[in-house]
C-alpha atoms as a PDB file:
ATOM      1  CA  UNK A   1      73.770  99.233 111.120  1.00  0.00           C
ATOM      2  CA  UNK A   2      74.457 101.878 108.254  1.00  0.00           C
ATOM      3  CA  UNK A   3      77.429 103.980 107.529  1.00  0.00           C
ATOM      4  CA  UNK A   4      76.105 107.092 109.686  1.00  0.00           C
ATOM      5  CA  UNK A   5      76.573 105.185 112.518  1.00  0.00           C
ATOM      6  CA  UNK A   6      80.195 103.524 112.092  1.00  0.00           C
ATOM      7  CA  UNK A   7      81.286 107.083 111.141  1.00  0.00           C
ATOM      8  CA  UNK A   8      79.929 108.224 114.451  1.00  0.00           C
ATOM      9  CA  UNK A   9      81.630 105.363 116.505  1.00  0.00           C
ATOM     10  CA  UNK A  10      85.263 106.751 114.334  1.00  0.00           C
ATOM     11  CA  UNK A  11      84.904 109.944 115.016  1.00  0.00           C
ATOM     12  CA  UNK A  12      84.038 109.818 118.889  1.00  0.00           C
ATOM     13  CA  UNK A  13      87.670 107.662 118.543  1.00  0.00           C
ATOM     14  CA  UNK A  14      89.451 110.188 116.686  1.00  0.00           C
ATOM     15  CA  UNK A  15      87.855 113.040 118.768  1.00  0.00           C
ATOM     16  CA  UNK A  16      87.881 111.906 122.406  1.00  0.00           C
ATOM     17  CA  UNK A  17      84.589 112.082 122.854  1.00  0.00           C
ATOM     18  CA  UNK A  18      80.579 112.051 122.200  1.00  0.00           C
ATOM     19  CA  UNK A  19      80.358 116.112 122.421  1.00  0.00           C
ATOM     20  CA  UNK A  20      83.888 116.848 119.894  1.00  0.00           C
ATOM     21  CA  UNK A  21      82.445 114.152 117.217  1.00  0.00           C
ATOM     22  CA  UNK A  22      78.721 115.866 117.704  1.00  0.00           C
ATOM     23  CA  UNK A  23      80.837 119.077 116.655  1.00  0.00           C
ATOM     24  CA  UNK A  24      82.945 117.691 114.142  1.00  0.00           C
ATOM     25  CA  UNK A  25      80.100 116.185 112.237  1.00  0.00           C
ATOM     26  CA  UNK A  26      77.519 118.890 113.140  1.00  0.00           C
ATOM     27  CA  UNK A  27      75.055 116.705 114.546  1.00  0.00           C
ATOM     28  CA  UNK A  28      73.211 117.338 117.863  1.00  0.00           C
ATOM     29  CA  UNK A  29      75.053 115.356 120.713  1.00  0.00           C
ATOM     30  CA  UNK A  30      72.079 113.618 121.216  1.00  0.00           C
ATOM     31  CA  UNK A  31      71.896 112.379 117.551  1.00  0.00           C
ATOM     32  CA  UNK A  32      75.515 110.766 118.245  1.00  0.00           C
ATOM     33  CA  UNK A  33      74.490 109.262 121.484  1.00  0.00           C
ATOM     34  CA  UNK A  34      71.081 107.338 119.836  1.00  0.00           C
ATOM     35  CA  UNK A  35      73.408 106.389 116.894  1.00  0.00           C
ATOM     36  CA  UNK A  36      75.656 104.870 119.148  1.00  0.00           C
ATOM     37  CA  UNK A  37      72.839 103.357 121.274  1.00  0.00           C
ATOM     38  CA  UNK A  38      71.290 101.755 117.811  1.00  0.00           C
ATOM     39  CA  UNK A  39      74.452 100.339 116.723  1.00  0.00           C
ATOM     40  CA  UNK A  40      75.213  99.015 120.232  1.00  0.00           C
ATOM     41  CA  UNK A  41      71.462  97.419 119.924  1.00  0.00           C
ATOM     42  CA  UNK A  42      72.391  95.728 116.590  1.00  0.00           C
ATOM     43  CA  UNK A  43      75.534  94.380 117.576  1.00  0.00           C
ATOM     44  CA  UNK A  44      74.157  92.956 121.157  1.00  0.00           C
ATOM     45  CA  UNK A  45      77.138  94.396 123.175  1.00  0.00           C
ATOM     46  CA  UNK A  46      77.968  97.728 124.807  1.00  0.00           C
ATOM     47  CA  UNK A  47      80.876  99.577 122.901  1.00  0.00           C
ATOM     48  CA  UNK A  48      81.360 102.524 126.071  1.00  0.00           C
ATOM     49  CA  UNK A  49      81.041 102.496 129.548  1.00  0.00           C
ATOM     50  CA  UNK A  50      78.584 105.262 130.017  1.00  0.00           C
ATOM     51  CA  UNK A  51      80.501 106.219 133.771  1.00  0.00           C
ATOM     52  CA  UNK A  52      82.867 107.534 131.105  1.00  0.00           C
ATOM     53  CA  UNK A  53      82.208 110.356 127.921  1.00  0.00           C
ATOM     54  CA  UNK A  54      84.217 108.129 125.376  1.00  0.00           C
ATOM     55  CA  UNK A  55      85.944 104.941 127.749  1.00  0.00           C
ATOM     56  CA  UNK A  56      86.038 101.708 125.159  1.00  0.00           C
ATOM     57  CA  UNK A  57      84.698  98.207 126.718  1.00  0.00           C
ATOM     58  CA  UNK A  58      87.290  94.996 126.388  1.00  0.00           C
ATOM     59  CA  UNK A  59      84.516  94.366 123.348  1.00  0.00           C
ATOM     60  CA  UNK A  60      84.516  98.060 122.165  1.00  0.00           C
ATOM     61  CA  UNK A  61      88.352  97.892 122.250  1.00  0.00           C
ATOM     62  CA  UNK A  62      88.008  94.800 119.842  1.00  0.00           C
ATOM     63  CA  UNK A  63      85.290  96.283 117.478  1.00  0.00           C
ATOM     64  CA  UNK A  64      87.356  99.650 117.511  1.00  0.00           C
ATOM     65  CA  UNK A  65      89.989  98.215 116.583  1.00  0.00           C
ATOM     66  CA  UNK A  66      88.401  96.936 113.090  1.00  0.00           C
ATOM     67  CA  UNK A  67      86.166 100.063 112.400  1.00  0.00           C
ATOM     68  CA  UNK A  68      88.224 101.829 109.789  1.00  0.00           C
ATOM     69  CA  UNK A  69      88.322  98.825 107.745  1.00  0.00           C
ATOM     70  CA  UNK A  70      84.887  98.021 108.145  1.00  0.00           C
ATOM     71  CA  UNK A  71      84.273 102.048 107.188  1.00  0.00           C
ATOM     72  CA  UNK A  72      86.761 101.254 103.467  1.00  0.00           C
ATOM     73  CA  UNK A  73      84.907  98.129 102.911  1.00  0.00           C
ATOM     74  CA  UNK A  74      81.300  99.827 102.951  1.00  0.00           C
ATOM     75  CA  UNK A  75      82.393 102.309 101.018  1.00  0.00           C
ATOM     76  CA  UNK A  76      84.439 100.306  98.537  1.00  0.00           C
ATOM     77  CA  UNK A  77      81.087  97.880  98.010  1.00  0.00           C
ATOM     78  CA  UNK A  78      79.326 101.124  97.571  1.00  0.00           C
ATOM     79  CA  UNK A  79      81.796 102.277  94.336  1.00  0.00           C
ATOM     80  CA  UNK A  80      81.778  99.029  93.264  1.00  0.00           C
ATOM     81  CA  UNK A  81      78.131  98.728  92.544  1.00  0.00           C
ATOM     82  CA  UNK A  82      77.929 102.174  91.454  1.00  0.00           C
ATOM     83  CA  UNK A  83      80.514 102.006  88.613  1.00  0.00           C
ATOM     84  CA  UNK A  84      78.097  98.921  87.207  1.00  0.00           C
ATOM     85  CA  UNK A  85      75.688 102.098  87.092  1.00  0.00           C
ATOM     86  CA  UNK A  86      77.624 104.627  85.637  1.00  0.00           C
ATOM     87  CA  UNK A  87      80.933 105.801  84.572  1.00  0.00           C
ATOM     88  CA  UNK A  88      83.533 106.320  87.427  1.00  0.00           C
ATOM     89  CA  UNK A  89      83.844 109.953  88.578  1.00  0.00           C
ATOM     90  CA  UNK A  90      85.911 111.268  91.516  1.00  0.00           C
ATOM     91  CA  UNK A  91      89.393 112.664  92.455  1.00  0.00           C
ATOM     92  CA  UNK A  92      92.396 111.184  92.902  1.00  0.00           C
ATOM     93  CA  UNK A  93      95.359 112.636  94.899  1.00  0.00           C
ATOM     94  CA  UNK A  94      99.115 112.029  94.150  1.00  0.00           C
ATOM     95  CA  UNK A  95     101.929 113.027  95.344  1.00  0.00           C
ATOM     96  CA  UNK A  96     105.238 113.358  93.393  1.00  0.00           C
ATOM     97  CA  UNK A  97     108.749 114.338  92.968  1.00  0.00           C
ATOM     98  CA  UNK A  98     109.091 117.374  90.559  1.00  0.00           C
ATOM     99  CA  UNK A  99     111.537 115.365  88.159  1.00  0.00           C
ATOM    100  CA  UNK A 100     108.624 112.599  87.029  1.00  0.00           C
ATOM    101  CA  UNK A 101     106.157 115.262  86.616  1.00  0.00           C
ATOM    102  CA  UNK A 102     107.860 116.011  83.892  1.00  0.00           C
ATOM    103  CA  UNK A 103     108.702 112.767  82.800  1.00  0.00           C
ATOM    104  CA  UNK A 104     106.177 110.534  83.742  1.00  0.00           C
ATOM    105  CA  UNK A 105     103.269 111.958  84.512  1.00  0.00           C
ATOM    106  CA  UNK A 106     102.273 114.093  81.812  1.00  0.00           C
ATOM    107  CA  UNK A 107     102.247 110.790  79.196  1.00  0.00           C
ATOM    108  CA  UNK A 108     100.814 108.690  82.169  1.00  0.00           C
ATOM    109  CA  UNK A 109      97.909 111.347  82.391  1.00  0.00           C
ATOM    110  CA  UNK A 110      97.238 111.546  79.031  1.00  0.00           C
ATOM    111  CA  UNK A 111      96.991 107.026  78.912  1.00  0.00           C
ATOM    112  CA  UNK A 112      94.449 107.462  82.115  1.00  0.00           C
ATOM    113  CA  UNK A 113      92.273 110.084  80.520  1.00  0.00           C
ATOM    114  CA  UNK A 114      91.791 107.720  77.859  1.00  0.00           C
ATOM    115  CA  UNK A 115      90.146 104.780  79.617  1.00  0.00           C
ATOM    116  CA  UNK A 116      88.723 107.198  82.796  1.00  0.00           C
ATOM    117  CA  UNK A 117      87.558 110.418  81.302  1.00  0.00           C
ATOM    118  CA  UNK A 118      85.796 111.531  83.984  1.00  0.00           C
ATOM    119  CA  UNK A 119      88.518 110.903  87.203  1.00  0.00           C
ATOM    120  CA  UNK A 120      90.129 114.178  88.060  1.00  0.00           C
ATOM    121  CA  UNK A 121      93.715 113.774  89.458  1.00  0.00           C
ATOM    122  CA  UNK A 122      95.564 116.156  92.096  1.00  0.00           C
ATOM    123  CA  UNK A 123      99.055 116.541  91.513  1.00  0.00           C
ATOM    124  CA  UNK A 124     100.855 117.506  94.433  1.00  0.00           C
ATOM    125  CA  UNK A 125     104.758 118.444  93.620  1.00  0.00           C
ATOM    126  CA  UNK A 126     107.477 118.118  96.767  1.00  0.00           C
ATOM    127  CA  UNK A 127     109.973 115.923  97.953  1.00  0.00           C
ATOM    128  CA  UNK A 128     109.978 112.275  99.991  1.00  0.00           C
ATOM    129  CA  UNK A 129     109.562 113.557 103.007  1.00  0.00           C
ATOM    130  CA  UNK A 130     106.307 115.472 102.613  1.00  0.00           C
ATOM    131  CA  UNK A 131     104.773 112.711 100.518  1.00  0.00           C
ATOM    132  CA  UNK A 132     105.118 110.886 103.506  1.00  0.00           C
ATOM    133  CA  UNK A 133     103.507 112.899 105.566  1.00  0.00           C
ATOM    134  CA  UNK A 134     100.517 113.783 103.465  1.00  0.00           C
ATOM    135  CA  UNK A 135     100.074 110.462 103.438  1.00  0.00           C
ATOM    136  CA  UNK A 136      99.825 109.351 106.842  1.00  0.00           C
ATOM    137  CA  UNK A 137      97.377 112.366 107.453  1.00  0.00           C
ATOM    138  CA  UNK A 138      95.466 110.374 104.518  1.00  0.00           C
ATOM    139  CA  UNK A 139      95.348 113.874 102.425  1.00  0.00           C
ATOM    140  CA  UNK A 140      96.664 111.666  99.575  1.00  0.00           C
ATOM    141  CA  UNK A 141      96.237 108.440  97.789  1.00  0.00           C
ATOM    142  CA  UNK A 142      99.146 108.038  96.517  1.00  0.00           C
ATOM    143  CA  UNK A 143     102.560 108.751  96.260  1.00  0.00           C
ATOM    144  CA  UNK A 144     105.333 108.238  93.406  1.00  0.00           C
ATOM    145  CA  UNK A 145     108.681 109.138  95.654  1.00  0.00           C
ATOM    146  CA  UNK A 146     111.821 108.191  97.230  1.00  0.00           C
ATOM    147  CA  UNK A 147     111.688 105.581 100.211  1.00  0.00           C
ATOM    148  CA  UNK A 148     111.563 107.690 103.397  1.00  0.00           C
ATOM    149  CA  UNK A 149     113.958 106.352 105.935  1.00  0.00           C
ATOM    150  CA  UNK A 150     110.681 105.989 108.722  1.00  0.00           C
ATOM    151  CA  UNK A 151     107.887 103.483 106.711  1.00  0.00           C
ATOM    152  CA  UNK A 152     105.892 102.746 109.822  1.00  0.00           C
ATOM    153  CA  UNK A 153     102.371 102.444 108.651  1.00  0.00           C
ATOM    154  CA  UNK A 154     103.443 102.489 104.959  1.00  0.00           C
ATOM    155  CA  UNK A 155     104.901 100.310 102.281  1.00  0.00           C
ATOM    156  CA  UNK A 156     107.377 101.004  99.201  1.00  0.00           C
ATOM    157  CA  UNK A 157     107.592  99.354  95.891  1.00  0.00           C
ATOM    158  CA  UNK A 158     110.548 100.455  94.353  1.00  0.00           C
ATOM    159  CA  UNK A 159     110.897 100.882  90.351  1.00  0.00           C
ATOM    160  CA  UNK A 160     113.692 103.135  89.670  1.00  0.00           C
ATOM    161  CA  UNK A 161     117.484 104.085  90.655  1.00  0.00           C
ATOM    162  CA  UNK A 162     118.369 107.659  90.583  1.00  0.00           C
ATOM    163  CA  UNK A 163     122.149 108.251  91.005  1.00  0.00           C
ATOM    164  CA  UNK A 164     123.677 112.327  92.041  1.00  0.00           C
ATOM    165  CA  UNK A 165     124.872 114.311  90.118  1.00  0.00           C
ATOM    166  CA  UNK A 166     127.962 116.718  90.057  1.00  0.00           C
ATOM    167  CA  UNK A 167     127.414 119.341  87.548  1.00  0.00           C
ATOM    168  CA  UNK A 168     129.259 122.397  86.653  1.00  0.00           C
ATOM    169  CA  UNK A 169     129.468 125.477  84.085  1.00  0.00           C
ATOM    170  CA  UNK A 170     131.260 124.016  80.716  1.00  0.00           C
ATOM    171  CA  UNK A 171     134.140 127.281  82.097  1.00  0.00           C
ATOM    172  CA  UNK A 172     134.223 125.997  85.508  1.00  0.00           C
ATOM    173  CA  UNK A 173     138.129 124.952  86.198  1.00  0.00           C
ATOM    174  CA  UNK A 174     137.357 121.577  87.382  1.00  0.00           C
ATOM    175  CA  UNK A 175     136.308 120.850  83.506  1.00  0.00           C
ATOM    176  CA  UNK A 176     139.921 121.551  82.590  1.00  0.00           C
ATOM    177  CA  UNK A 177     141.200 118.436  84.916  1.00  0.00           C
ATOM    178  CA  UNK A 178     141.630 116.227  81.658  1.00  0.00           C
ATOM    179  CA  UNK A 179     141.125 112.690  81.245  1.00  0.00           C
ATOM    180  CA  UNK A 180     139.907 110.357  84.005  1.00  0.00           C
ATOM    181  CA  UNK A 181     137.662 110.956  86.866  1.00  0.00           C
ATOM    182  CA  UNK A 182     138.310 113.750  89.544  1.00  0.00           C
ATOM    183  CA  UNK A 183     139.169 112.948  93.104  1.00  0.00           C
ATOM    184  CA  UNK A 184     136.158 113.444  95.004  1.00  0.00           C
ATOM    185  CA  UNK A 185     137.977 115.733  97.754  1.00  0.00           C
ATOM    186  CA  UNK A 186     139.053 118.314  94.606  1.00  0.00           C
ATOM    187  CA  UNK A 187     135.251 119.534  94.840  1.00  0.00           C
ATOM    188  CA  UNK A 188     135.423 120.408  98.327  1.00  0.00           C
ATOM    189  CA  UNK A 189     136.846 123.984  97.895  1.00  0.00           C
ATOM    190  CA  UNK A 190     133.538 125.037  95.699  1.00  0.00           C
ATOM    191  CA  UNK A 191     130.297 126.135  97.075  1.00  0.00           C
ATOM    192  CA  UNK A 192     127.861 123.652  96.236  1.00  0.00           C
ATOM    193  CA  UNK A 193     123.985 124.219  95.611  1.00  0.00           C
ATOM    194  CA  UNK A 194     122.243 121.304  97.086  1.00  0.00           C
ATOM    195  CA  UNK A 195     118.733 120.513  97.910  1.00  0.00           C
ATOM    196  CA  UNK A 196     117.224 120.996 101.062  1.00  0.00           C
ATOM    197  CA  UNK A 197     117.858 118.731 104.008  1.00  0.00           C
ATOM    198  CA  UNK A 198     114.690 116.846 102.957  1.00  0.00           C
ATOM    199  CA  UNK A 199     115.754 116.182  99.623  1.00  0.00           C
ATOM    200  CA  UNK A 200     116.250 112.877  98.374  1.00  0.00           C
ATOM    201  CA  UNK A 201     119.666 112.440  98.226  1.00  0.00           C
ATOM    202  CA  UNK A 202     120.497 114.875 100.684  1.00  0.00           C
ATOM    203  CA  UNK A 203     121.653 112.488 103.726  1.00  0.00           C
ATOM    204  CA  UNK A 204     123.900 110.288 100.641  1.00  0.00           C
ATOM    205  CA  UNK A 205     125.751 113.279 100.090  1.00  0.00           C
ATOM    206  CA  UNK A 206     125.835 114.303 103.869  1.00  0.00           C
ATOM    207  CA  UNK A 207     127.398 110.486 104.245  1.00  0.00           C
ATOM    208  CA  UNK A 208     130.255 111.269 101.870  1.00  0.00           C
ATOM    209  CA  UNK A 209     131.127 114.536 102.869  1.00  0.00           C
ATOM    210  CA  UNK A 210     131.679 113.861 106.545  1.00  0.00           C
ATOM    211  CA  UNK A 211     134.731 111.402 105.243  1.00  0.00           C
ATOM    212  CA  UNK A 212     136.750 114.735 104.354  1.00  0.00           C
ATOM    213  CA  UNK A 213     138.090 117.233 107.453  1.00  0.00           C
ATOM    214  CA  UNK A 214     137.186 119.829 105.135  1.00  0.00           C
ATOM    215  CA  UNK A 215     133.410 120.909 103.584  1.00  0.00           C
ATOM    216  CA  UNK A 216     132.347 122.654 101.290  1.00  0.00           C
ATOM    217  CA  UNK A 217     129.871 126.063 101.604  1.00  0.00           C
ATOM    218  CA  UNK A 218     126.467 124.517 100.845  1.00  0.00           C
ATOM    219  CA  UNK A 219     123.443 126.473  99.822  1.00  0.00           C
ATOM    220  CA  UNK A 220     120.154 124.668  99.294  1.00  0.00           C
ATOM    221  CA  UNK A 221     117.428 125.206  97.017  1.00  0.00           C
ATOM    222  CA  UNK A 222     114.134 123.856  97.589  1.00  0.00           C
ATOM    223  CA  UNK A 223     113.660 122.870  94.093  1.00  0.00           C
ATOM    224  CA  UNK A 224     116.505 120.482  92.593  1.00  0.00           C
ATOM    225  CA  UNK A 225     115.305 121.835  88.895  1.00  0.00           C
ATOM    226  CA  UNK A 226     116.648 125.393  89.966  1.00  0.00           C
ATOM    227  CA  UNK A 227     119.884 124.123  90.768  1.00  0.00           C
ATOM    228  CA  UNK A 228     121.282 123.870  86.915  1.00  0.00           C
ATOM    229  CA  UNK A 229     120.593 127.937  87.049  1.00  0.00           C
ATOM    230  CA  UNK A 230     123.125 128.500  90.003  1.00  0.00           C
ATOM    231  CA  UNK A 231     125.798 125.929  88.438  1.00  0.00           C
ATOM    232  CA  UNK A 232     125.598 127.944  85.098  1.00  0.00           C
ATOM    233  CA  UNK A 233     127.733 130.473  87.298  1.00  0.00           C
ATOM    234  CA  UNK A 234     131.353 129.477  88.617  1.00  0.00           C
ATOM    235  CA  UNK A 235     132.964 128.443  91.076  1.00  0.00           C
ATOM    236  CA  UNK A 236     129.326 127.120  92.188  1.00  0.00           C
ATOM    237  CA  UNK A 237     129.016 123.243  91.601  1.00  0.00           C
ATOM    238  CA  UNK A 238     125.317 121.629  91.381  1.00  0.00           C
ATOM    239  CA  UNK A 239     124.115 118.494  92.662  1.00  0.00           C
ATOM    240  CA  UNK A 240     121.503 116.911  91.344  1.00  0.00           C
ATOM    241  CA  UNK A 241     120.019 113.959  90.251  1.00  0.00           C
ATOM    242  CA  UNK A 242     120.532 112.126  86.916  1.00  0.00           C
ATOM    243  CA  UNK A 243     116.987 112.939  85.360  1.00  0.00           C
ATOM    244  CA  UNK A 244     117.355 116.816  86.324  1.00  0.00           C
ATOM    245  CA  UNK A 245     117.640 118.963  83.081  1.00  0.00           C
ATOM    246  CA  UNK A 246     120.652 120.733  82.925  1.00  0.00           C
ATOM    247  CA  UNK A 247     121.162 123.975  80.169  1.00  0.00           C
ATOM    248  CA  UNK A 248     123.600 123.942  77.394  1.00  0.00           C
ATOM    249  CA  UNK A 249     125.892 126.097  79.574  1.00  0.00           C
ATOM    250  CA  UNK A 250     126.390 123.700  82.076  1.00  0.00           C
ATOM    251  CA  UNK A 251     127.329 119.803  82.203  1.00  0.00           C
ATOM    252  CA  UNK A 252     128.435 116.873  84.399  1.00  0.00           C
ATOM    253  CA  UNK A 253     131.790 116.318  86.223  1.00  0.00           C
ATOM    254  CA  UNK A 254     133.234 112.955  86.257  1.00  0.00           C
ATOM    255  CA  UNK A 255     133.703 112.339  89.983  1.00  0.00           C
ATOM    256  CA  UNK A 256     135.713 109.671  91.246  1.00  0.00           C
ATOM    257  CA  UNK A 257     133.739 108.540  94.148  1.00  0.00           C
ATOM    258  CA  UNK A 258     131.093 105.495  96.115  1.00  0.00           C
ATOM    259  CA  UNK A 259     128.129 106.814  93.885  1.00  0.00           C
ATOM    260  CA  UNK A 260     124.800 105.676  95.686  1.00  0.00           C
ATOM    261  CA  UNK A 261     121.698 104.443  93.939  1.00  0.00           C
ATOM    262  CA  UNK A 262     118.262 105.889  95.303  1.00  0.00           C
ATOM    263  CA  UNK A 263     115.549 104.004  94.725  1.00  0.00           C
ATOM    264  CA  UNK A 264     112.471 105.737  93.410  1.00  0.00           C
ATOM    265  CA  UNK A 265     108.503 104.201  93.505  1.00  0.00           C
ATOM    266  CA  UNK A 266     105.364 104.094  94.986  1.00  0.00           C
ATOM    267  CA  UNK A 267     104.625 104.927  98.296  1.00  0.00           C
ATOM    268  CA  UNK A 268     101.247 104.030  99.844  1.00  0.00           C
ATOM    269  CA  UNK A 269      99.653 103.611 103.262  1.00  0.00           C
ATOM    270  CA  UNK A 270      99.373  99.784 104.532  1.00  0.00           C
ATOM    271  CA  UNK A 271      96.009 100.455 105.628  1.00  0.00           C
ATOM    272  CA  UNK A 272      94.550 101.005 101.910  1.00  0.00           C
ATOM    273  CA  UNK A 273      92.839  97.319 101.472  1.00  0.00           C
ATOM    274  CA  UNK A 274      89.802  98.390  99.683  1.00  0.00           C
ATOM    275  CA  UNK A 275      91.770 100.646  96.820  1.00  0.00           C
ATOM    276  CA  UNK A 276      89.506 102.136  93.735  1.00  0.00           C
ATOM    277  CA  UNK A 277      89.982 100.607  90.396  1.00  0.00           C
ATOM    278  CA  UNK A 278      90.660 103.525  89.287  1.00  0.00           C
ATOM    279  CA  UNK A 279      93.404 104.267  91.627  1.00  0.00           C
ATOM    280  CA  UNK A 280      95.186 100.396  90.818  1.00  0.00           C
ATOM    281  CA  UNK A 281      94.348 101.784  86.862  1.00  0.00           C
ATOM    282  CA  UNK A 282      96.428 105.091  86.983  1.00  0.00           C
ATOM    283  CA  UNK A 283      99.157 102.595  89.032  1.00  0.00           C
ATOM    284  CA  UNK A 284      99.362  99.882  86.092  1.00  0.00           C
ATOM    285  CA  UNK A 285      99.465 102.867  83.685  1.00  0.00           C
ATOM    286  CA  UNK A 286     102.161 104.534  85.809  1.00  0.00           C
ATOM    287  CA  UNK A 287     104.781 101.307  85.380  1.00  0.00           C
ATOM    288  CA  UNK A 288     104.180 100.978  82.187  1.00  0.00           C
ATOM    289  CA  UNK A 289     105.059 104.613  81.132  1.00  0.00           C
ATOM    290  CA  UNK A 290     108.197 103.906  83.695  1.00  0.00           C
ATOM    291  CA  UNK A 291     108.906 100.857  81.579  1.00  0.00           C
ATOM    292  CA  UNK A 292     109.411 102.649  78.503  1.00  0.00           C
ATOM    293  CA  UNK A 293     111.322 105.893  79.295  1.00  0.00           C
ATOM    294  CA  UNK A 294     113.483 103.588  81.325  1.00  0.00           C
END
């Protein structure tokens, strides 16, 4: 068997059937149907029942059910014996929260360039939820988030714990409460800017302010390093997270209150069992960087 014909067995899967996959991968549908035939011939077992266009056999059912790993460990044999060739080229795809591509990332980058000069990464920049998603429709490799509260068909390795953060214009009344913390519930008559319903921390602070009969006005910005700019004006109060920048007009409040930790790390699908070294590189480098700005 060769890889043209696995990929044709996956796609009439992920297709339906024997005339979609001849479109998807541009082949005549008679092309599919001989690759099929040949790798039915090499395995000594029928895969389809030909009364149907794409019906599994009980051993079809069995064989599909192993295909996509069979696909990641051909082509992960096929790397490996190339980068004995040659240097390792290719792209990798990440996904990340805004805050550690500017922390992390840029020193992480600049460590990976060093020992893999010729992997290009992609740096996609949004919250938990769509690194989740991008990665179940396998349009990443990676992902340096929150945990998302669904991880079916993923796993999380946590590394960090963010905590929220109440911040406010150094002329904002609340500043003038004096010592000791403030009573969470003395917030609750200021508009907030929050991020979206998405956001990291978003359903923490949802938690805590459905304990109070009264809520606040909340406005949400996509982007949690935007918020600081809104809190710069009063009465508006930001919440963010502890590694957001905030301006030299505006600072933290000391609130009184159950403050959550969120864990932040590395989200990947379970299904990766055949991951490049250059990928597990970039992840070891990753850490390590995390290690020391911790």
């Amino acid at each position: 068997m060769d890889l043209k014909e696995l990929t044709a067995f996956q796609t009439i899967l992920q297709e339906g059937s024997f005339a979609k996959a001849a479109a998807k991968l541009n082949y005549a549908q008679s092309t599919i149907t001989n690759q099929i035939q040949r790798l039915e011939k090499e395995l000594g077992f029928q895969l389809f029942d030909r009364g149907w266009e794409a019906e599994l056999t009980p051993a079809g059912q069995i064989y599909a059910a192993e295909v996509d790993r069979l696909i990641q460990h051909w082509h992960y044999v096929s790397d490996q014996a190339k980068a004995i060739l040659r240097e390792e080229t290719g792209t990798l795809r990440i996904g990340m929260l805004e805050m550690l591509a500017r922390q992390i990332m840029p020193e992480a980058l600049s460590r990976f360039r060093e020992e893999k000069p010729h992997i290009a990464c992609q740096f996609v920049i949004g919250n938990t939820d769509l690194a989740a998603s991008e990665l179940r429709r396998k349009q990443l490799d990676l992902a340096i988030c929150g945990e998302p509260p669904e991880l079916k068909g993923l796993r999380f390795e946590p590394l960090h714990e963010e905590k929220i953060v109440f911040a406010a214009a150094k002329d904002h009344p609340l500043h003038l409460h004096g010592e000791g913390k403030l009573p969470f519930q003395e917030l609750l008559p200021f508009p907030m800017v929050v991020g979206g319903p998405t956001c990291l921390y978003y359903l923490h602070l949802s938690r805590q302010l459905a304990r109070f009969d009264s809520m606040p006005l909340l406005h949400s910005v996509s982007q949690i390093s935007a918020i600081p700019g809104f809190a710069a004006r009063p009465p508006f109060i930001g919440v963010v997270l502890a590694s957001t920048p905030l301006s030299d007009q505006v600072k933290p409040l000391a609130v009184d209150w159950e403050e959550p930790t969120i864990p932040v790390g590395l989200l990947d699908r379970r299904d990766t069992v055949y991951p490049s070294a250059a990928r597990e590189r970039l992840i070891g480098i990753i850490k390590e960087v995390w290690l020391t700005e911790a």
